[in-house]
PDB file of N, CA and C in Angstrom:
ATOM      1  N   UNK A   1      75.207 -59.371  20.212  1.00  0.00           N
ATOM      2  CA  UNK A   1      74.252 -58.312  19.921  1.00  0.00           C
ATOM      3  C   UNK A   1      72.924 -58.938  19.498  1.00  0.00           C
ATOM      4  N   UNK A   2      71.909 -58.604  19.860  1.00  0.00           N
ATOM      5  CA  UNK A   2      70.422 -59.143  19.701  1.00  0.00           C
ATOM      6  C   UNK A   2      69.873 -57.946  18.321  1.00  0.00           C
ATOM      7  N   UNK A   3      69.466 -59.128  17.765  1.00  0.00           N
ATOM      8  CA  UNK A   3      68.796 -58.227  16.671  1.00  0.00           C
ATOM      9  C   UNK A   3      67.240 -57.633  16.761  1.00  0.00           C
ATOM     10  N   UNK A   4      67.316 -56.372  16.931  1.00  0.00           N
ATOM     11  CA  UNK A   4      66.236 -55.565  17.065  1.00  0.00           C
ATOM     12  C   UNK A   4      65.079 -55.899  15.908  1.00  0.00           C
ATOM     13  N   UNK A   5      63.814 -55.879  16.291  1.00  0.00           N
ATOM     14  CA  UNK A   5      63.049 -55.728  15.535  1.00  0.00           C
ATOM     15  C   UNK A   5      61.814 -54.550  15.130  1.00  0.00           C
ATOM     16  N   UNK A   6      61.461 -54.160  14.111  1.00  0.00           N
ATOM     17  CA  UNK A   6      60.976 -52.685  13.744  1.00  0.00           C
ATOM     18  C   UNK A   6      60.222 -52.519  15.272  1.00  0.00           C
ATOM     19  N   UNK A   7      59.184 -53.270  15.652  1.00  0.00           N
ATOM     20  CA  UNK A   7      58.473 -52.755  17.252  1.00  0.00           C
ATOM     21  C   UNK A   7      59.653 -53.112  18.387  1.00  0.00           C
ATOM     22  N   UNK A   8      60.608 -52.978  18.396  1.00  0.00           N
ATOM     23  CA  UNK A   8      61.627 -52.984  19.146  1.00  0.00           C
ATOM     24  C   UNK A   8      62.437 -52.456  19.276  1.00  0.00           C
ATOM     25  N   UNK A   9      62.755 -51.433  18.078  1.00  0.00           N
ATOM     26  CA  UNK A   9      64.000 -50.308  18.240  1.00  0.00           C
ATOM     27  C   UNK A   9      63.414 -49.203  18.380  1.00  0.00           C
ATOM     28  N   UNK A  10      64.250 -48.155  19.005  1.00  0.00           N
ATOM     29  CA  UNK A  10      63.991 -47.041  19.805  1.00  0.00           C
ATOM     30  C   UNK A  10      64.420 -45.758  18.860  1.00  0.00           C
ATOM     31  N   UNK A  11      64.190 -44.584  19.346  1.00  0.00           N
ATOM     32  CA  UNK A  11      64.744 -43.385  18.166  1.00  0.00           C
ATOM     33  C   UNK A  11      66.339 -43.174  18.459  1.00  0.00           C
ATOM     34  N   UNK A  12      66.845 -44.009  19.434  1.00  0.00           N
ATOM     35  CA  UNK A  12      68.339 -43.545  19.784  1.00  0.00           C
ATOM     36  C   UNK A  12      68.903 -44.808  18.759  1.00  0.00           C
ATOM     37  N   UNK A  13      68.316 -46.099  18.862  1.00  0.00           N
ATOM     38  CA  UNK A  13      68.984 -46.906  17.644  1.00  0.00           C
ATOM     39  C   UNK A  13      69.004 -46.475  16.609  1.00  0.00           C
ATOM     40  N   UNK A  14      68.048 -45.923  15.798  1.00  0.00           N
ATOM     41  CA  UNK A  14      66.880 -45.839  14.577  1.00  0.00           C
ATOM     42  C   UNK A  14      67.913 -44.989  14.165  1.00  0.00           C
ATOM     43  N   UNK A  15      68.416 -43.602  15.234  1.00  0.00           N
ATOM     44  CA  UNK A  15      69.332 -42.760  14.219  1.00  0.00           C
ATOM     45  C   UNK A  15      70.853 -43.194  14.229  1.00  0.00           C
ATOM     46  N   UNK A  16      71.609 -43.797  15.038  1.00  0.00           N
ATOM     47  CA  UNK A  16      72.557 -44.653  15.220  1.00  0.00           C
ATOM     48  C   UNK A  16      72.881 -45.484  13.729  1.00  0.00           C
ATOM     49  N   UNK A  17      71.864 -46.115  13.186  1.00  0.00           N
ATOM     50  CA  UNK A  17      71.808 -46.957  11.949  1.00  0.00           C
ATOM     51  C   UNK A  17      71.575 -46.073  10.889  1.00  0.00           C
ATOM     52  N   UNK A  18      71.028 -44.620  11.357  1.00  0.00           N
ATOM     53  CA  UNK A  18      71.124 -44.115   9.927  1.00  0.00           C
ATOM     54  C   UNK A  18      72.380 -43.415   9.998  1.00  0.00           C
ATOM     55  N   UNK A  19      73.204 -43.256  10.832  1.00  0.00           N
ATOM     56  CA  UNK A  19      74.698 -42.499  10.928  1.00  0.00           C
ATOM     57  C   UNK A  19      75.137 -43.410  10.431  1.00  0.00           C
ATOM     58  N   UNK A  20      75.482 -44.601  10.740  1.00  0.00           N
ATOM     59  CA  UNK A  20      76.658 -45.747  10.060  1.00  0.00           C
ATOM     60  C   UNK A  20      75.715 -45.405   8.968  1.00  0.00           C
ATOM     61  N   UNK A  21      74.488 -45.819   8.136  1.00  0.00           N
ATOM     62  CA  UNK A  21      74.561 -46.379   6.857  1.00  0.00           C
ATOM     63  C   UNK A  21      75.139 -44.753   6.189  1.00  0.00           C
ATOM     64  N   UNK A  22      74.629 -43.591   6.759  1.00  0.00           N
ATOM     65  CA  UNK A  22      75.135 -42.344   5.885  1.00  0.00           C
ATOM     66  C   UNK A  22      76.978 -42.706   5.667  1.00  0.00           C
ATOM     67  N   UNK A  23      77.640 -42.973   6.671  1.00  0.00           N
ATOM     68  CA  UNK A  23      79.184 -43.495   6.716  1.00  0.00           C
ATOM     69  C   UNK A  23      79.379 -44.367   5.918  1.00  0.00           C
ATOM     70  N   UNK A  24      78.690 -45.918   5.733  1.00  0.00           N
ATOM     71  CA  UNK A  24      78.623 -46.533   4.431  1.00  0.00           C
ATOM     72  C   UNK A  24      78.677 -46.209   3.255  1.00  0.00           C
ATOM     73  N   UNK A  25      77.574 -45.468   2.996  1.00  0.00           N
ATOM     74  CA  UNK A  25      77.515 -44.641   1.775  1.00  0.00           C
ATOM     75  C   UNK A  25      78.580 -43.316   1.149  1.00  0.00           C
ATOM     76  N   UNK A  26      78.991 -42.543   2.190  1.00  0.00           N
ATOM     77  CA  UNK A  26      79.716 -42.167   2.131  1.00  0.00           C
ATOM     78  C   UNK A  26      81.285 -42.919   1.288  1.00  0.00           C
ATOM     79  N   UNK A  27      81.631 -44.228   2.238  1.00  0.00           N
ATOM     80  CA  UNK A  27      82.410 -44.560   1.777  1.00  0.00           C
ATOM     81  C   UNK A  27      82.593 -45.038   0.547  1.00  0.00           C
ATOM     82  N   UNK A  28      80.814 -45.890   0.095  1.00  0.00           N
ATOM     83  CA  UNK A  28      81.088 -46.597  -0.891  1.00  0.00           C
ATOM     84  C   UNK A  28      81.198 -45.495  -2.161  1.00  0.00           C
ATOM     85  N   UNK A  29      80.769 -44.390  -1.774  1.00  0.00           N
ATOM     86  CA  UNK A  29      80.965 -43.347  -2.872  1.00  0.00           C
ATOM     87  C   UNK A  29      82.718 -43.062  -3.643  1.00  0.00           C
ATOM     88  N   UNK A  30      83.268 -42.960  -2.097  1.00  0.00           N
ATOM     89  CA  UNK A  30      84.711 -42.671  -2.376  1.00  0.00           C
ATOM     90  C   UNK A  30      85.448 -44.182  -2.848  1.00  0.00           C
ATOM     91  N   UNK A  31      84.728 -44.941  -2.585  1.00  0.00           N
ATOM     92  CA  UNK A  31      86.044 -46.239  -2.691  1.00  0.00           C
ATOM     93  C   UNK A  31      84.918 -46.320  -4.693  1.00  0.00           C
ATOM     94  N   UNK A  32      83.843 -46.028  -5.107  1.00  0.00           N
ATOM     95  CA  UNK A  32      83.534 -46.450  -6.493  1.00  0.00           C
ATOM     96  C   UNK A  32      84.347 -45.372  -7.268  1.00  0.00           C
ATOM     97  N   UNK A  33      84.602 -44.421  -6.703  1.00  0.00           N
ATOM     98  CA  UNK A  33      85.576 -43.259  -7.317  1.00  0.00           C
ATOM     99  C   UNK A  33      86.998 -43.705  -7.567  1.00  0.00           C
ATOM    100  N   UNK A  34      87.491 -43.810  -6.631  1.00  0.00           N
ATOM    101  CA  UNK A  34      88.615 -44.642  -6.292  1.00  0.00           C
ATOM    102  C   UNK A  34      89.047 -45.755  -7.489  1.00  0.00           C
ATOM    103  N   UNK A  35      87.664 -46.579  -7.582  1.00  0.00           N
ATOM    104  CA  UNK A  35      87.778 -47.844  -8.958  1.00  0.00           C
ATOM    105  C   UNK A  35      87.607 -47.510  -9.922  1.00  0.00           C
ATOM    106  N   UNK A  36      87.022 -46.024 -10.100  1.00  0.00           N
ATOM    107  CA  UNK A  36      87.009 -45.434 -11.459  1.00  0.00           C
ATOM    108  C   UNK A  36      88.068 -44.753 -11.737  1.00  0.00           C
ATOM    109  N   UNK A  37      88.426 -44.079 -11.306  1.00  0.00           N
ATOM    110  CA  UNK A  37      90.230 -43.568 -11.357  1.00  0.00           C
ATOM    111  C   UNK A  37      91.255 -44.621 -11.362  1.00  0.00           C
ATOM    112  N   UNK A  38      90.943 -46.133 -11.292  1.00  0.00           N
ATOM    113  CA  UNK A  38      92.219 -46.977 -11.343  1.00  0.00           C
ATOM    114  C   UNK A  38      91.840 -47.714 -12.787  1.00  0.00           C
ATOM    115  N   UNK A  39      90.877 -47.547 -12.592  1.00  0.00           N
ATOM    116  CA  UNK A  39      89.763 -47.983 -14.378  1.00  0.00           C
ATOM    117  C   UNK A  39      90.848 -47.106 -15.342  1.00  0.00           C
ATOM    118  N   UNK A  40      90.695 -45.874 -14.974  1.00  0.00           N
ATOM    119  CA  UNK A  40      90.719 -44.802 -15.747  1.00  0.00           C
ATOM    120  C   UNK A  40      92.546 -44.811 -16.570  1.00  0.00           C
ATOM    121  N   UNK A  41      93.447 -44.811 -15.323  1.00  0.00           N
ATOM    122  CA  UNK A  41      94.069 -45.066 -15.409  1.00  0.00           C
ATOM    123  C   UNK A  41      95.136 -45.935 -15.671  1.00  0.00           C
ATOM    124  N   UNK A  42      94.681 -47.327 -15.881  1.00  0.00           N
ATOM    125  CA  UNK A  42      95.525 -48.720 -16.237  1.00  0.00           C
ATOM    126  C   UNK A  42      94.689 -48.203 -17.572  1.00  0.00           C
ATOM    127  N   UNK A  43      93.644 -48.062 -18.249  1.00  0.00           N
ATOM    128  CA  UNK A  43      92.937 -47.777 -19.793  1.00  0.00           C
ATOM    129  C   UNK A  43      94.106 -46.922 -20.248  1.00  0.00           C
ATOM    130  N   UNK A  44      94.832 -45.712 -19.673  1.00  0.00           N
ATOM    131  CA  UNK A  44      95.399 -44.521 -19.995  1.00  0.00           C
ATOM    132  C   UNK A  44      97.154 -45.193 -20.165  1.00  0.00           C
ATOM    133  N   UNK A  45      97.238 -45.947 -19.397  1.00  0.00           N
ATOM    134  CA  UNK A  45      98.628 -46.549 -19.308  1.00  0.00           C
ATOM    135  C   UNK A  45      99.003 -47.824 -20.535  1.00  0.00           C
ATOM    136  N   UNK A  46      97.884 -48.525 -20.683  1.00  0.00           N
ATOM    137  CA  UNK A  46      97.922 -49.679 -21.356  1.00  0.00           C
ATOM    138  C   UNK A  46      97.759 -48.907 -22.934  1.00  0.00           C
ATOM    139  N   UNK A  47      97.169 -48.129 -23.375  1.00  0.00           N
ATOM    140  CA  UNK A  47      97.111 -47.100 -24.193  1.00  0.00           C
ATOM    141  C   UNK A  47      98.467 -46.524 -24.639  1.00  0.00           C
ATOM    142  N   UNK A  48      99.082 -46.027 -23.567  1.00  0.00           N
ATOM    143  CA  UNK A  48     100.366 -45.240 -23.616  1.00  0.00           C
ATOM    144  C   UNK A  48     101.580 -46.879 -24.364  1.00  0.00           C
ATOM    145  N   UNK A  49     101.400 -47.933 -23.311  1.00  0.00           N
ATOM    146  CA  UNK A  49     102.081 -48.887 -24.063  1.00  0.00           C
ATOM    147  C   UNK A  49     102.229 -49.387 -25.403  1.00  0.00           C
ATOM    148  N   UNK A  50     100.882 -49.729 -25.827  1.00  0.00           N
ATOM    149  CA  UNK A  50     100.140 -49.872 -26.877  1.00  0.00           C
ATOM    150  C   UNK A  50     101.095 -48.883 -28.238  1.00  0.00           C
ATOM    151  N   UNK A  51     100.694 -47.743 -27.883  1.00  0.00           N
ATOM    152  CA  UNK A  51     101.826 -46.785 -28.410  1.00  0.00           C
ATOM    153  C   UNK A  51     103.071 -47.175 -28.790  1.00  0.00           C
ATOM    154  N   UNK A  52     103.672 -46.908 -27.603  1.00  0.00           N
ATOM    155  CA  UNK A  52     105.199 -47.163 -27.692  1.00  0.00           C
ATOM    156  C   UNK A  52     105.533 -48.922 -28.234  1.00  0.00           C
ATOM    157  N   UNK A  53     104.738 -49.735 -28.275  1.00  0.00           N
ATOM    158  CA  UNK A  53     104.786 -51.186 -28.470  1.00  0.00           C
ATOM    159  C   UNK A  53     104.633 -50.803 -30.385  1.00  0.00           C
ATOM    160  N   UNK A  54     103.629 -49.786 -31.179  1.00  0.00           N
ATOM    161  CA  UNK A  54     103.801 -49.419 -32.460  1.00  0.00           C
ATOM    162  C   UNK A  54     105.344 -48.699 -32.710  1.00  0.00           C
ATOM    163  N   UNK A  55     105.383 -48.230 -31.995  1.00  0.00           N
ATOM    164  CA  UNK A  55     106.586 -47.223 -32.538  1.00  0.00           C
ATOM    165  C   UNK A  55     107.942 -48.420 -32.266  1.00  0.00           C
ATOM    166  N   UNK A  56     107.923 -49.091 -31.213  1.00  0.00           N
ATOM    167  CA  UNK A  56     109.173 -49.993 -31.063  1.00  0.00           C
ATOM    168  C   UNK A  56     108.704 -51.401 -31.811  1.00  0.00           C
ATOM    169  N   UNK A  57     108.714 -51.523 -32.729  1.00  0.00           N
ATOM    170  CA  UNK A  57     108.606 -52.570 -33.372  1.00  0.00           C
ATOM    171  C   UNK A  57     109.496 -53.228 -34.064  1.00  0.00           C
ATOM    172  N   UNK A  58     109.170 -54.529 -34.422  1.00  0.00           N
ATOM    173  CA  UNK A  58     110.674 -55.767 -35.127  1.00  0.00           C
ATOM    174  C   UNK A  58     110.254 -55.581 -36.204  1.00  0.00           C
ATOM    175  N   UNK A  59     111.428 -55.196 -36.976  1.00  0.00           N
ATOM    176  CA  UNK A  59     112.053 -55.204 -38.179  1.00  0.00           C
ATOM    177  C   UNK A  59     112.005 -56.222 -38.894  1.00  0.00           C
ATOM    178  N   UNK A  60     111.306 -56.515 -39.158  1.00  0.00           N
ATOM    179  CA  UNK A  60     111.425 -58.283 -39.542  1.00  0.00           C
ATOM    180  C   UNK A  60     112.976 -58.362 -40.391  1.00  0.00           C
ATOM    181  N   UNK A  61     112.954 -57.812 -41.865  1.00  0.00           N
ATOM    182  CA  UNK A  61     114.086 -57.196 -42.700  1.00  0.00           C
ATOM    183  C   UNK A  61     115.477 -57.420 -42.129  1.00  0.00           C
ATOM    184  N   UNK A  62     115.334 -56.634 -40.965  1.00  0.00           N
ATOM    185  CA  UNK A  62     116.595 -56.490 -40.092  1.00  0.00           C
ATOM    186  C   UNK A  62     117.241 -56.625 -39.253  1.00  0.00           C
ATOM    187  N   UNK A  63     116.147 -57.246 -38.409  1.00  0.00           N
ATOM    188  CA  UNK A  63     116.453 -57.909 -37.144  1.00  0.00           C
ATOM    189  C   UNK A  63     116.589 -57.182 -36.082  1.00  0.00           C
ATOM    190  N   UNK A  64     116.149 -55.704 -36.275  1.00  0.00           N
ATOM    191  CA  UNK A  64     116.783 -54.350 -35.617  1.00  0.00           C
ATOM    192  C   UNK A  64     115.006 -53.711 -35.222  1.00  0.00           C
ATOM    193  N   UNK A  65     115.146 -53.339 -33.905  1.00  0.00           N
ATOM    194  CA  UNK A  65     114.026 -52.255 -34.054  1.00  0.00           C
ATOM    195  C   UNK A  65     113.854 -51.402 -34.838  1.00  0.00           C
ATOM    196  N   UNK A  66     112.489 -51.129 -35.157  1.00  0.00           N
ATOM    197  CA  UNK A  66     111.834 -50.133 -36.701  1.00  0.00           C
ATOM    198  C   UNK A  66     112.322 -48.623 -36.105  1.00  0.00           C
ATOM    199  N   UNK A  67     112.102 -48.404 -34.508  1.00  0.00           N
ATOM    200  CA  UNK A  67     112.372 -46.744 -34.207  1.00  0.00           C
ATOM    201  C   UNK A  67     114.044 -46.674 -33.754  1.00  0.00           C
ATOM    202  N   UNK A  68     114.772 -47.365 -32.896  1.00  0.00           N
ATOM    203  CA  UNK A  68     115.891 -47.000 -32.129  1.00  0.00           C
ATOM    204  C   UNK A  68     117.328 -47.515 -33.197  1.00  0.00           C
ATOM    205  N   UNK A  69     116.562 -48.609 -33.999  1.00  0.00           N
ATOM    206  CA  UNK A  69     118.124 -49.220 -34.700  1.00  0.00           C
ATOM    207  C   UNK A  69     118.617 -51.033 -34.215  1.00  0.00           C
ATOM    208  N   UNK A  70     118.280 -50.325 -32.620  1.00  0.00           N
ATOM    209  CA  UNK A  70     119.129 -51.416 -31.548  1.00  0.00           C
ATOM    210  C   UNK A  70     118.295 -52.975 -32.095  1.00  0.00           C
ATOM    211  N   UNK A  71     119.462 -54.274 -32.047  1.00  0.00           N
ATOM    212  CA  UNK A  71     118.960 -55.456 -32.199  1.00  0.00           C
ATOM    213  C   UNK A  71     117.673 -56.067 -31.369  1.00  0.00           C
ATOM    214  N   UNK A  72     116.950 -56.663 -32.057  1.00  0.00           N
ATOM    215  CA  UNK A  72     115.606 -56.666 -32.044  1.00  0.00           C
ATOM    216  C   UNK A  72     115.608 -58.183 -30.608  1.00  0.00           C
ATOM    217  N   UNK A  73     115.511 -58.078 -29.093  1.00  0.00           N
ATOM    218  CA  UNK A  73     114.633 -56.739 -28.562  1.00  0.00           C
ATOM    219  C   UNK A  73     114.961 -56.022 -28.446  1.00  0.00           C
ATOM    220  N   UNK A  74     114.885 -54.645 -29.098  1.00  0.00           N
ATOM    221  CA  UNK A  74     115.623 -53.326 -28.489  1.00  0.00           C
ATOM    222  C   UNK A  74     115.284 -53.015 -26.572  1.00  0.00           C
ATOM    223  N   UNK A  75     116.075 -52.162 -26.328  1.00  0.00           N
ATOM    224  CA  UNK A  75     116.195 -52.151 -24.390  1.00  0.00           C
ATOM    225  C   UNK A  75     114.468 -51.793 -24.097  1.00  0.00           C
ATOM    226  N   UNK A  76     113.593 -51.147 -25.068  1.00  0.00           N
ATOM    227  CA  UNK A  76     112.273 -50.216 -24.602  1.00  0.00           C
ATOM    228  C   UNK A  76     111.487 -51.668 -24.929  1.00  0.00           C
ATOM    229  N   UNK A  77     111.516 -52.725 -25.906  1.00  0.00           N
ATOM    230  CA  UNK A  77     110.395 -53.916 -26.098  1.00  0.00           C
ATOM    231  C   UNK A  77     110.891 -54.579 -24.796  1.00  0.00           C
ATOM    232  N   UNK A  78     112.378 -54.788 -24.808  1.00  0.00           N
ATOM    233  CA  UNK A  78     112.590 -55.954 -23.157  1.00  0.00           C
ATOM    234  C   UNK A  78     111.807 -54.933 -22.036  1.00  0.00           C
ATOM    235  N   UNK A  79     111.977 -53.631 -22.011  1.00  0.00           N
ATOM    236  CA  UNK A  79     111.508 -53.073 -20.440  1.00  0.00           C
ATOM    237  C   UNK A  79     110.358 -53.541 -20.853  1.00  0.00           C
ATOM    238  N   UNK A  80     109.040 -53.386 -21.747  1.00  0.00           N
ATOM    239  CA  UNK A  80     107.869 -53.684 -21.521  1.00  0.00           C
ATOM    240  C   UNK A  80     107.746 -55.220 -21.136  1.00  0.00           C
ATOM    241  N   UNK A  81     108.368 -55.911 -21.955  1.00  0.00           N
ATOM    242  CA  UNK A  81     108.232 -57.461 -21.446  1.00  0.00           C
ATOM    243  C   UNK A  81     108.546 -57.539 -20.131  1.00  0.00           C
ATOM    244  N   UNK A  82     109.118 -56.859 -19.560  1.00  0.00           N
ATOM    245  CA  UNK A  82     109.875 -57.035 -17.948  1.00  0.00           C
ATOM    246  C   UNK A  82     108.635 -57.366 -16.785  1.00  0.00           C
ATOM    247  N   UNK A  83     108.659 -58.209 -16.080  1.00  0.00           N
ATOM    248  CA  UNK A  83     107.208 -58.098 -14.829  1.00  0.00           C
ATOM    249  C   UNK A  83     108.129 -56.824 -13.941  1.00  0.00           C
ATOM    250  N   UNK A  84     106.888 -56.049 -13.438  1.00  0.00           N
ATOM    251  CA  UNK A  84     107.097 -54.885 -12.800  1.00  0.00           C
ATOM    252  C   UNK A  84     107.797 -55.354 -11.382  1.00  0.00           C
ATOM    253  N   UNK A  85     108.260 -54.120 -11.161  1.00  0.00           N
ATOM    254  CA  UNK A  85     108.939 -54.681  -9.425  1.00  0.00           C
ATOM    255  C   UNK A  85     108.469 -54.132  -8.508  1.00  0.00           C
ATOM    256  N   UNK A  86     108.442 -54.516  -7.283  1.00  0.00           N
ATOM    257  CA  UNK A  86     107.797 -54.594  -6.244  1.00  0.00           C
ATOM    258  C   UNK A  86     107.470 -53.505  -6.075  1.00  0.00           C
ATOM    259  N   UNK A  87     107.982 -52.170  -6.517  1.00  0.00           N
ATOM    260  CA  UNK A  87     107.690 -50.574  -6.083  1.00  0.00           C
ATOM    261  C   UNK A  87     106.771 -50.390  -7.140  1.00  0.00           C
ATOM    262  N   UNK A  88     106.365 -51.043  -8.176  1.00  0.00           N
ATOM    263  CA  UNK A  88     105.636 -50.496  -8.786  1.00  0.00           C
ATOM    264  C   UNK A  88     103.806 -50.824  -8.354  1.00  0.00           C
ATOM    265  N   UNK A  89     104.007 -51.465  -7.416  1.00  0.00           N
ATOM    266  CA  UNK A  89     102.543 -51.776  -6.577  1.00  0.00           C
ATOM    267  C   UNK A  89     102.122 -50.775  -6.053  1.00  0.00           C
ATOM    268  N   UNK A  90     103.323 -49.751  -5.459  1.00  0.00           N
ATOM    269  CA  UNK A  90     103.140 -48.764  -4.914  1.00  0.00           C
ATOM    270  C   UNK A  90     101.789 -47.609  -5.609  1.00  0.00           C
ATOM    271  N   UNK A  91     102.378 -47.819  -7.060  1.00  0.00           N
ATOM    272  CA  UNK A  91     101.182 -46.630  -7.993  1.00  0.00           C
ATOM    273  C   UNK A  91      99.795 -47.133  -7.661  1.00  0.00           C
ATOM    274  N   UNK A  92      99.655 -48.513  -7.637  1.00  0.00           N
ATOM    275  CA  UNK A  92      98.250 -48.964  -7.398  1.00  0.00           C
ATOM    276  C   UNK A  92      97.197 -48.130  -6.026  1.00  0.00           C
ATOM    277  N   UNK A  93      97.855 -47.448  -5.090  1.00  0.00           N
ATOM    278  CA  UNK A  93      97.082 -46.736  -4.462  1.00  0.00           C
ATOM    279  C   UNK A  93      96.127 -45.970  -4.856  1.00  0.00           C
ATOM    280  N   UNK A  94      95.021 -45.645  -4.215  1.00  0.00           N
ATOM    281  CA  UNK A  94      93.902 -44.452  -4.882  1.00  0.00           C
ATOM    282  C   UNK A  94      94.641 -43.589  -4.811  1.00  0.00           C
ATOM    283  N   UNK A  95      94.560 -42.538  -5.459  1.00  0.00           N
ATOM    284  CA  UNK A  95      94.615 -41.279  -5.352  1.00  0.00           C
ATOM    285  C   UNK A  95      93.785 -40.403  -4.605  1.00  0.00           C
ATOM    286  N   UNK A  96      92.537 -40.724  -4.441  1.00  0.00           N
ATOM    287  CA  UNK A  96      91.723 -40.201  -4.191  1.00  0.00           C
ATOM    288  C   UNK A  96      91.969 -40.829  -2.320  1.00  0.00           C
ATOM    289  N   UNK A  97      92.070 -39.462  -1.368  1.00  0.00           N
ATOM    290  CA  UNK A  97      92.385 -39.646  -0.270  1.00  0.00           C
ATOM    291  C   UNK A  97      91.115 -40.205   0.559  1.00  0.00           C
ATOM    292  N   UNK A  98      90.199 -40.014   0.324  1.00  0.00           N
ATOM    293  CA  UNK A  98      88.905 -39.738   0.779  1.00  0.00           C
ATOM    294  C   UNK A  98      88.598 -41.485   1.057  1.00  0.00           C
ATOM    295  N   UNK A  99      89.049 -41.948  -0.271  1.00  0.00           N
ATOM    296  CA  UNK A  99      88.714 -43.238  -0.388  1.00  0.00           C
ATOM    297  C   UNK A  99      89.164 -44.093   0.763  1.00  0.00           C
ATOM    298  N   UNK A 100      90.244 -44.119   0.874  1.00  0.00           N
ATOM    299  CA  UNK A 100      91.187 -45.250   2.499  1.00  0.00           C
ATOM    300  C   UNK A 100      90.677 -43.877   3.412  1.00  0.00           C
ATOM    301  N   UNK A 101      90.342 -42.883   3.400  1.00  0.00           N
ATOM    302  CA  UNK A 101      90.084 -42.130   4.899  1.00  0.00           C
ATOM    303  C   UNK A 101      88.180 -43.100   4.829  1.00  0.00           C
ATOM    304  N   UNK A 102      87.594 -42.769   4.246  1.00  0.00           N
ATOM    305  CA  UNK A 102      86.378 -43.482   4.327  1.00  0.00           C
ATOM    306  C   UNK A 102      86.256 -44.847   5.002  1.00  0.00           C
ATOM    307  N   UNK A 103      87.006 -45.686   4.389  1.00  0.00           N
ATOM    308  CA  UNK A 103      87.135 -46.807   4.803  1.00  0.00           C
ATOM    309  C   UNK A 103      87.702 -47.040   6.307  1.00  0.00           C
ATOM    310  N   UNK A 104      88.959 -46.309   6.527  1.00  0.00           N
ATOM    311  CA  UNK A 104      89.627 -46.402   8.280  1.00  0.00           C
ATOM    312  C   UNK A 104      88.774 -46.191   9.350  1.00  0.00           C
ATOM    313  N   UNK A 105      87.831 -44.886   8.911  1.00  0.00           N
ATOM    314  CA  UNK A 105      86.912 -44.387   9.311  1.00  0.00           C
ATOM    315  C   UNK A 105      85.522 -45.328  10.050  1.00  0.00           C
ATOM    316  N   UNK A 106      85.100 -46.315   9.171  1.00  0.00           N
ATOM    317  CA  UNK A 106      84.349 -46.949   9.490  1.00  0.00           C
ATOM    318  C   UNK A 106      84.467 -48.519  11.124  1.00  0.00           C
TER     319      UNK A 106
END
């Protein structure tokens, strides 16, 4: 492809380049949405842990979790220590449909 220059492109290029960049933009709208909803959400999740990481806490005393009883790791501190499994990559998708239709699109 030869790169056009401003006294060289025509009104059939001129609007051609403003359709893709409107499609660009478009997309980059949906895919910054997209990173704000995964923002939004690992903040909302790590939060929720955070939580449950106060409430399941070691007993120092007892050797026993402070909420369930069970010997200290109780089953809820090991699940958090656990690395996630392979289905849990799955959640990492946008939600936002718009976002991967934007992008295929292009």
């Amino acid at each position: 492809m030869i790169r056009k220059t401003a006294s060289t492109i025509n009104d059939a290029d001129l609007d051609q380049l403003y359709d893709q960049l409107g499609r660009l933009q478009i997309a980059n709208r949906a895919l910054n949405t997209a990173a704000l909803e995964a923002v939004q959400r690992a903040e909302h999740a790590e939060a929720a842990i955070a939580r449950v990481r106060a409430i399941h806490s070691h007993g120092r005393r007892t050797n026993a979790c402070n909420d369930c009883g069970q010997p200290w790791p109780c089953e809820v501190a090991r699940a958090l220590d656990q690395a996630a499994p392979t289905a849990a990559t799955q959640a990492t998708e946008p939600r936002n449909p718009n976002a991967r239709q934007a992008v295929d699109h292009l």
